[in-house]
PDB file of N, CA and C in Angstrom:
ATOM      1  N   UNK A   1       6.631  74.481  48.924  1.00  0.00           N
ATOM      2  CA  UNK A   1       5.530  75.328  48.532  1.00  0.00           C
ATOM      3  C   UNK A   1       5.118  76.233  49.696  1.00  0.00           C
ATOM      4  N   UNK A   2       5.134  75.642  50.591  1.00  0.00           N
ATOM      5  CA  UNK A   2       5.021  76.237  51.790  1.00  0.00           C
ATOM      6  C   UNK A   2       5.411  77.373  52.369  1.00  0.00           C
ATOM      7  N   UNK A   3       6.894  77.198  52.276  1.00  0.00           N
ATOM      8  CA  UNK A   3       7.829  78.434  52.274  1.00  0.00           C
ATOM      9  C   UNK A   3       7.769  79.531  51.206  1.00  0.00           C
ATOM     10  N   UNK A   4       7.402  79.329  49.767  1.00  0.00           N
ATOM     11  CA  UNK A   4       7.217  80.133  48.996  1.00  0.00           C
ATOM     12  C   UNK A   4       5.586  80.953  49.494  1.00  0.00           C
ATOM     13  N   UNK A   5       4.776  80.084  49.754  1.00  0.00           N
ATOM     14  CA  UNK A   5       3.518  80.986  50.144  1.00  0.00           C
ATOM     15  C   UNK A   5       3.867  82.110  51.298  1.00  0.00           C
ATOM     16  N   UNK A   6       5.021  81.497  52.188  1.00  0.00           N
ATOM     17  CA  UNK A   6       5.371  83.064  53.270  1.00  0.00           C
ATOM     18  C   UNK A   6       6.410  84.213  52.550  1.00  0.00           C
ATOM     19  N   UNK A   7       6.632  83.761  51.656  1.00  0.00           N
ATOM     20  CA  UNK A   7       7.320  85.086  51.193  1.00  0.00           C
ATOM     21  C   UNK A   7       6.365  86.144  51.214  1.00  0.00           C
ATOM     22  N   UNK A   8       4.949  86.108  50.486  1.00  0.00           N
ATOM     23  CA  UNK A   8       4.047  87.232  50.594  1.00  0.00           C
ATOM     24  C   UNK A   8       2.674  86.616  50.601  1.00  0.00           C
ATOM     25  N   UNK A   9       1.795  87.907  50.984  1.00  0.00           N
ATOM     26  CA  UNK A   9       0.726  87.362  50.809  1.00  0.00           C
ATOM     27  C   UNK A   9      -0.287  87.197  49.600  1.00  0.00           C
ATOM     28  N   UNK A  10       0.594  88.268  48.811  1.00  0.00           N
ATOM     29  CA  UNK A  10       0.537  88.196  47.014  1.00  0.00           C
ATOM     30  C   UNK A  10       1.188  87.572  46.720  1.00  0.00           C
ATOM     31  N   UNK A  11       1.054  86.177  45.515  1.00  0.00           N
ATOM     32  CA  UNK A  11       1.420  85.471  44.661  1.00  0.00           C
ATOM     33  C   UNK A  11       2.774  86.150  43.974  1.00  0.00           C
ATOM     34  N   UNK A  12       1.779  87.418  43.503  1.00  0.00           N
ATOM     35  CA  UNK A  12       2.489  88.092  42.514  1.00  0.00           C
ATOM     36  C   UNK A  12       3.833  89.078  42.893  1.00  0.00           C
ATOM     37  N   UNK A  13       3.968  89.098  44.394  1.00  0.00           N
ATOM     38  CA  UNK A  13       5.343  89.660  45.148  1.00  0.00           C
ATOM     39  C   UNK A  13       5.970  88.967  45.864  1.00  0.00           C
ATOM     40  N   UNK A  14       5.778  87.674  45.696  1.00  0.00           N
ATOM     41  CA  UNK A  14       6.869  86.504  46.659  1.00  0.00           C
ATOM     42  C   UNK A  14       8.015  86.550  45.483  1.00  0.00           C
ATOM     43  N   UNK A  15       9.039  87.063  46.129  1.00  0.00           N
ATOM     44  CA  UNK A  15      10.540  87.210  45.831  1.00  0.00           C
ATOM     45  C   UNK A  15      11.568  86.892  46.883  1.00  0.00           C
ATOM     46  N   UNK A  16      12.373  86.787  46.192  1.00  0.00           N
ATOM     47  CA  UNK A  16      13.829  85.893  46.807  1.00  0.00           C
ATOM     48  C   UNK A  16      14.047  86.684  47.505  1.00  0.00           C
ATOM     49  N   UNK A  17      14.464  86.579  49.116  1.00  0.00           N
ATOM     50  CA  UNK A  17      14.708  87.495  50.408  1.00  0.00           C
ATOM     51  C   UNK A  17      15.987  88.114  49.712  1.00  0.00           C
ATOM     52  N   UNK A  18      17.212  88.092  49.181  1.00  0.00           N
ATOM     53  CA  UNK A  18      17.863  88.541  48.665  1.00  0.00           C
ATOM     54  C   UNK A  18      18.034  88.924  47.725  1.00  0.00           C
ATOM     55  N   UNK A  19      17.846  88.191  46.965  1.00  0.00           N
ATOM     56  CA  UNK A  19      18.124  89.410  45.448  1.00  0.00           C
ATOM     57  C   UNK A  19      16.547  90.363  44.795  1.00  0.00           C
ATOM     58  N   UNK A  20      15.504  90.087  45.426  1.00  0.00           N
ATOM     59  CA  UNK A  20      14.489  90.727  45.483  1.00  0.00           C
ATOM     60  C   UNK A  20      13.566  90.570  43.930  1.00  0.00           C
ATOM     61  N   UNK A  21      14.433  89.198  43.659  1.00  0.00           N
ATOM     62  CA  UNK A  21      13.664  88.945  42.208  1.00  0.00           C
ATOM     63  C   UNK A  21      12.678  88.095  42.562  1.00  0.00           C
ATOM     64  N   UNK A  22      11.414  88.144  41.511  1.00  0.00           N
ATOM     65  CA  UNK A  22      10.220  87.245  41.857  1.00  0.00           C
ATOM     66  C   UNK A  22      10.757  86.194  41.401  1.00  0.00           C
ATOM     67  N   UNK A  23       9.613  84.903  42.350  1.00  0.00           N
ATOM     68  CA  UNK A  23       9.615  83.662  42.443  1.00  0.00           C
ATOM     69  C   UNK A  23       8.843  83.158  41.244  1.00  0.00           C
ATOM     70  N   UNK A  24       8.573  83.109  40.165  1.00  0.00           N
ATOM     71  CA  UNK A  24       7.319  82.409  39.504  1.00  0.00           C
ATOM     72  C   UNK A  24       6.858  80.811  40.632  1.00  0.00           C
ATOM     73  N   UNK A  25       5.684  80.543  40.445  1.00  0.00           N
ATOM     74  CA  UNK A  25       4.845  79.548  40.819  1.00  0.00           C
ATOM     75  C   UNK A  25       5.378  78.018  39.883  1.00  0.00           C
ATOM     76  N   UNK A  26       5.341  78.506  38.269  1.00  0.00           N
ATOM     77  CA  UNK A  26       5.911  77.772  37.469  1.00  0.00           C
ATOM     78  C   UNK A  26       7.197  77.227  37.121  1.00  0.00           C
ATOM     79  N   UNK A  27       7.952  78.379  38.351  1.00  0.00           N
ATOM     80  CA  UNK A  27       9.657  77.629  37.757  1.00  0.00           C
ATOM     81  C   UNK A  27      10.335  77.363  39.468  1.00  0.00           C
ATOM     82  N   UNK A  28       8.987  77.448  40.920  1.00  0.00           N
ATOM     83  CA  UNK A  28       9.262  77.345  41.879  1.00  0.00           C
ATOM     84  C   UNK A  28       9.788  75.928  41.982  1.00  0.00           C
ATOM     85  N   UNK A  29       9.828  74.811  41.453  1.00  0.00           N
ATOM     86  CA  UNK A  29      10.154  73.362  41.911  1.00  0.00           C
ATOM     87  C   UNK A  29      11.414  73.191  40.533  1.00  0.00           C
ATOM     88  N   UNK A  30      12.428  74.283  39.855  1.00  0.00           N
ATOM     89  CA  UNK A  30      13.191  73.899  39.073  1.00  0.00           C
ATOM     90  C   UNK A  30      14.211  74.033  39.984  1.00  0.00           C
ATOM     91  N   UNK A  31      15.367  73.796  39.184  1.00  0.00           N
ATOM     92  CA  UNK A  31      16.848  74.230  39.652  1.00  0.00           C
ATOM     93  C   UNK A  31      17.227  75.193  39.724  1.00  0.00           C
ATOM     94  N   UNK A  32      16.404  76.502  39.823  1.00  0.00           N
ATOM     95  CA  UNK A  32      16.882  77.716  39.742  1.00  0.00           C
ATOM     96  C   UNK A  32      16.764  78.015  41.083  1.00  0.00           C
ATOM     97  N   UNK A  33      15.877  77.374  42.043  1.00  0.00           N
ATOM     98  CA  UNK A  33      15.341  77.958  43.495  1.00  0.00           C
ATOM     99  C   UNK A  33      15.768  76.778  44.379  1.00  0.00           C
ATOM    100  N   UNK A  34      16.340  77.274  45.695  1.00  0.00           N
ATOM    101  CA  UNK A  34      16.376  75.975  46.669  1.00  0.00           C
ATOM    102  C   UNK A  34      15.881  76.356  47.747  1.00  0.00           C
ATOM    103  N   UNK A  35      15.815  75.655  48.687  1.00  0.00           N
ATOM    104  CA  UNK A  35      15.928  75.844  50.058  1.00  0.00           C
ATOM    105  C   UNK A  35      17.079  76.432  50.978  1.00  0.00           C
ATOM    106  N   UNK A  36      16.803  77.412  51.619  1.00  0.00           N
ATOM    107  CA  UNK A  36      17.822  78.418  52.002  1.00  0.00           C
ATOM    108  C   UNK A  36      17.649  78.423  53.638  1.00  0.00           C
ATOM    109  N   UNK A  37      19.176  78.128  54.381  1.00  0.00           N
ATOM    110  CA  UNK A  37      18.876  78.374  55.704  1.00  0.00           C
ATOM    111  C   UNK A  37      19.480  80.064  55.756  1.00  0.00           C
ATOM    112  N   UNK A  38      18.174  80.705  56.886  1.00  0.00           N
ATOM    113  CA  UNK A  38      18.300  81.873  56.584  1.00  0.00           C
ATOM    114  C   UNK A  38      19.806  82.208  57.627  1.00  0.00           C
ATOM    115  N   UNK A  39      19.895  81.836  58.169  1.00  0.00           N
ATOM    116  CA  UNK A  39      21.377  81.490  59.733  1.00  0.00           C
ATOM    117  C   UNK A  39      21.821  80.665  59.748  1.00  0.00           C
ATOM    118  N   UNK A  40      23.175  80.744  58.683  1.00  0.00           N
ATOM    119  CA  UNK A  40      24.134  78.953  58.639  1.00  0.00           C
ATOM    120  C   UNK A  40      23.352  78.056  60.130  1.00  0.00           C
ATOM    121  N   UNK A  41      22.812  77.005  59.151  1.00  0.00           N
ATOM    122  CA  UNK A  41      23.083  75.508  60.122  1.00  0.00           C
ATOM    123  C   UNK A  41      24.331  74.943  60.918  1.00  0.00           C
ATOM    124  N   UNK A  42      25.153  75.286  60.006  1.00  0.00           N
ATOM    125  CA  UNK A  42      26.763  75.095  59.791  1.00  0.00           C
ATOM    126  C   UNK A  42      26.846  75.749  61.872  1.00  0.00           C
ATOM    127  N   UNK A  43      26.201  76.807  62.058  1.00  0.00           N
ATOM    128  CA  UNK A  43      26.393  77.761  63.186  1.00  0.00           C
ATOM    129  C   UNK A  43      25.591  77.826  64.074  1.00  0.00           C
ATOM    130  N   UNK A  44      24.455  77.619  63.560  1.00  0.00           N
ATOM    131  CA  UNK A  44      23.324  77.509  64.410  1.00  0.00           C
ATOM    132  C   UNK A  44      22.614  76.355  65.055  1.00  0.00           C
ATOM    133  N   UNK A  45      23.182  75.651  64.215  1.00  0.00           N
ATOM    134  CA  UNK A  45      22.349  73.844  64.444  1.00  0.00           C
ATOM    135  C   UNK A  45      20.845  73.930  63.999  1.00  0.00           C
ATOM    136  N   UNK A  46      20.045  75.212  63.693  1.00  0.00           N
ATOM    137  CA  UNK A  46      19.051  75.647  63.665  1.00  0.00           C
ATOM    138  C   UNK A  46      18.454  74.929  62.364  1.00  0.00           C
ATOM    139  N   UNK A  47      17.765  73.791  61.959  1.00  0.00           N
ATOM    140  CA  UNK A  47      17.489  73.641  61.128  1.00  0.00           C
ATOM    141  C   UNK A  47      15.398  73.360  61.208  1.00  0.00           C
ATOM    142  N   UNK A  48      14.842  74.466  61.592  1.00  0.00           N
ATOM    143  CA  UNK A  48      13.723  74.404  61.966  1.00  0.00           C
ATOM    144  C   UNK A  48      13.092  75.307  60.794  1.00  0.00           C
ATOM    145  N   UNK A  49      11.589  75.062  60.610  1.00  0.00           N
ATOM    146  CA  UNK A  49      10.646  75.991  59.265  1.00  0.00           C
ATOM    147  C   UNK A  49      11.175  77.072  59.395  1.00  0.00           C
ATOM    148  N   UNK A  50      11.429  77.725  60.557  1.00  0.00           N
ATOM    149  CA  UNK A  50      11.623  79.009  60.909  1.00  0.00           C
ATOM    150  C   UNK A  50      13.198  79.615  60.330  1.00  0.00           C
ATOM    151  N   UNK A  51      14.168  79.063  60.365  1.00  0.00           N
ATOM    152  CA  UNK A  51      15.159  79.566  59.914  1.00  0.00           C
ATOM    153  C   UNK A  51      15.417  78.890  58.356  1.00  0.00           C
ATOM    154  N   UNK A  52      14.416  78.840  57.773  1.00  0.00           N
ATOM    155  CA  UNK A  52      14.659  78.769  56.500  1.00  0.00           C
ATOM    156  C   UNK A  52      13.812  79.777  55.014  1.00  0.00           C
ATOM    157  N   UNK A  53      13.753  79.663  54.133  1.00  0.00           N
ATOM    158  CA  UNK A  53      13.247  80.296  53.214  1.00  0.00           C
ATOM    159  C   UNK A  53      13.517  79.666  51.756  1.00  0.00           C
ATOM    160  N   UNK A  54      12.566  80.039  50.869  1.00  0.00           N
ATOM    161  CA  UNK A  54      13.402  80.086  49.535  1.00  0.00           C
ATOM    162  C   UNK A  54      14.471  80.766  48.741  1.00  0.00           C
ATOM    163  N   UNK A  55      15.328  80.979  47.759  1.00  0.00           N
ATOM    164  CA  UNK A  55      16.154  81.452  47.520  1.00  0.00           C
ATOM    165  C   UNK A  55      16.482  81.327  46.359  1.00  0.00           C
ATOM    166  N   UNK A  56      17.022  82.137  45.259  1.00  0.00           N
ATOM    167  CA  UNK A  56      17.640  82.017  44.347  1.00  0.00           C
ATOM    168  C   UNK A  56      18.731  80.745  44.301  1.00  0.00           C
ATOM    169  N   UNK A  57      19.048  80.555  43.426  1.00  0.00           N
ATOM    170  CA  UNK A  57      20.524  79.195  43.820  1.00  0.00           C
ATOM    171  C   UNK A  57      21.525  80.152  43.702  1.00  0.00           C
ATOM    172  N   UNK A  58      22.081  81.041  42.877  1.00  0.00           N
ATOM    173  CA  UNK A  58      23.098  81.513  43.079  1.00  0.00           C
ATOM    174  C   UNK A  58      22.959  82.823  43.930  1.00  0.00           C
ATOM    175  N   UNK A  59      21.970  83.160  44.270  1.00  0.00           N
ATOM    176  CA  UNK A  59      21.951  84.332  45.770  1.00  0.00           C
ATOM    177  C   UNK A  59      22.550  83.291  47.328  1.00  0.00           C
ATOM    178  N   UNK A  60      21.935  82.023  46.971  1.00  0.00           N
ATOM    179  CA  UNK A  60      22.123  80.746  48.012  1.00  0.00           C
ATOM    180  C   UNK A  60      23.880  80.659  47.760  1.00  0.00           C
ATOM    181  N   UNK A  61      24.392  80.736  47.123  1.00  0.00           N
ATOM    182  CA  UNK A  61      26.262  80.142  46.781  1.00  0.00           C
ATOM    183  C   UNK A  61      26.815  81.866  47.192  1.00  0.00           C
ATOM    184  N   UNK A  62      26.291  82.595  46.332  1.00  0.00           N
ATOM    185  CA  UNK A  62      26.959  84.062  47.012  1.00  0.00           C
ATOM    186  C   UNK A  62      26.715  84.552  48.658  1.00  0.00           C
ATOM    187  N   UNK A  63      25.347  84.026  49.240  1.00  0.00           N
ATOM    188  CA  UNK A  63      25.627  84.054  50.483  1.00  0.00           C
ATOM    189  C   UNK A  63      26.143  83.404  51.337  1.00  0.00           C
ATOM    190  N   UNK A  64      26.388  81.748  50.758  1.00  0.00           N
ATOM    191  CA  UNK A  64      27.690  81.011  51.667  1.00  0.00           C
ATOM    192  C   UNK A  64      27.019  80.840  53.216  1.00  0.00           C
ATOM    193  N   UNK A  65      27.700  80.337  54.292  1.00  0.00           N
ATOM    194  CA  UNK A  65      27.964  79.937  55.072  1.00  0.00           C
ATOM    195  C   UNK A  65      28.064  81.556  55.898  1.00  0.00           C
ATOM    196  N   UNK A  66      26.897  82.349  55.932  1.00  0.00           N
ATOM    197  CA  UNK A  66      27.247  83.854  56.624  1.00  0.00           C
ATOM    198  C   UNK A  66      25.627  83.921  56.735  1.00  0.00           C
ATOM    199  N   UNK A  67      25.180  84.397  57.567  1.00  0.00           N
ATOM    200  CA  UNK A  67      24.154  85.715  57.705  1.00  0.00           C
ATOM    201  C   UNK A  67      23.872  86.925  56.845  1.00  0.00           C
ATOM    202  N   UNK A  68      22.575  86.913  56.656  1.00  0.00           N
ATOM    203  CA  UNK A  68      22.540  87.806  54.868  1.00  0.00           C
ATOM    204  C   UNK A  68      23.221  88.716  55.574  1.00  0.00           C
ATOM    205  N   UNK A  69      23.146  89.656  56.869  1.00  0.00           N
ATOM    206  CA  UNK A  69      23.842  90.380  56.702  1.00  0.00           C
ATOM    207  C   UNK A  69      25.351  90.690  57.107  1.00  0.00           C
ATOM    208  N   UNK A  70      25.765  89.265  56.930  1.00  0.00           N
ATOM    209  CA  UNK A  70      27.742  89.271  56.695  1.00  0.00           C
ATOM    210  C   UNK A  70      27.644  89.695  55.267  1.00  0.00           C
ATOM    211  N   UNK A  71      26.730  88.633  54.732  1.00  0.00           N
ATOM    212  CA  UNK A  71      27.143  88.462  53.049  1.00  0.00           C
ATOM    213  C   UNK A  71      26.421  89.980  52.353  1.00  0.00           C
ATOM    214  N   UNK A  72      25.405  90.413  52.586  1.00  0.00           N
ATOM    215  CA  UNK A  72      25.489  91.511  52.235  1.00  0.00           C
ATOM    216  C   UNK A  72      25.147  92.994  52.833  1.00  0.00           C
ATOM    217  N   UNK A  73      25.023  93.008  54.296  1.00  0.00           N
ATOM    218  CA  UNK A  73      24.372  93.979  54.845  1.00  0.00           C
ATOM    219  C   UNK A  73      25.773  95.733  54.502  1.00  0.00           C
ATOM    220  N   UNK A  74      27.406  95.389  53.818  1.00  0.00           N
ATOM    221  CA  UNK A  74      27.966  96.264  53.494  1.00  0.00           C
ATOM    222  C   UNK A  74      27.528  97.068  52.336  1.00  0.00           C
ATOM    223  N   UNK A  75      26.334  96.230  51.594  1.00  0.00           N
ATOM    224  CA  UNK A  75      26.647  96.822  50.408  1.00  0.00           C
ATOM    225  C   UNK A  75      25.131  97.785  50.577  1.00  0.00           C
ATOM    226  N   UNK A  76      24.951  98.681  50.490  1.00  0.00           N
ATOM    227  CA  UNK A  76      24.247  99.837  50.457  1.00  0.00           C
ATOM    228  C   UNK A  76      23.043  99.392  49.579  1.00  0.00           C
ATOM    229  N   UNK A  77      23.268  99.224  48.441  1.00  0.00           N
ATOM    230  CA  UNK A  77      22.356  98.660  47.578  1.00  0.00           C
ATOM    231  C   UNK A  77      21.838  97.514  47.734  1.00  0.00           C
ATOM    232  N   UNK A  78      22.325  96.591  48.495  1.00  0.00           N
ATOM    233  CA  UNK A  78      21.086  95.274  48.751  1.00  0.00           C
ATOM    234  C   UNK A  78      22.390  94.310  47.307  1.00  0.00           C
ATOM    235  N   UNK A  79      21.787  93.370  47.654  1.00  0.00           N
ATOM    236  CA  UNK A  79      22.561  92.253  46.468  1.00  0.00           C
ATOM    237  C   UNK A  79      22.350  92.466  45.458  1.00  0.00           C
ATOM    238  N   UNK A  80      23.271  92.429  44.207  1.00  0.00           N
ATOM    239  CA  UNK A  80      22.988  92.407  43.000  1.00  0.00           C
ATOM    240  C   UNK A  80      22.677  91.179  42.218  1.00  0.00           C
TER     241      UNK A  80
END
């Protein structure tokens, strides 16, 4: 919950750092949202509040084991 309150300071604009879709409050604790390290652990060892966020689940599998911007800083448009 925590992490979802730093996405914004409006309720109503906390969205997924990547795909830029809102979070609902109501579907924040389903299977659609996880916990996201924002800098592979895998690389960083970094597993502190700070390098993490919420996330879509499948923005979380399309960004993999990379830095959002391996996984998407080529694409001009931001993630689809």
């Amino acid at each position: 919950y925590k992490l979802w309150e730093e996405l914004n300071s409006d309720p109503a604009k906390r969205c997924c750092p990547f795909s830029g879709k809102i979070i609902p409050l109501n579907e924040l604790f389903s299977n659609k949202f996880e916990i996201e390290h924002i800098l592979p652990k895998s690389k960083t060892f970094n597993d502190r509040p700070v390098n993490k966020t919420i996330s879509f689940f499948q923005a979380n599998r399309d960004k993999g084991e990379r830095s959002p911007f391996e996984a998407f800083g080529n694409n001009p448009s931001g993630y689809n």
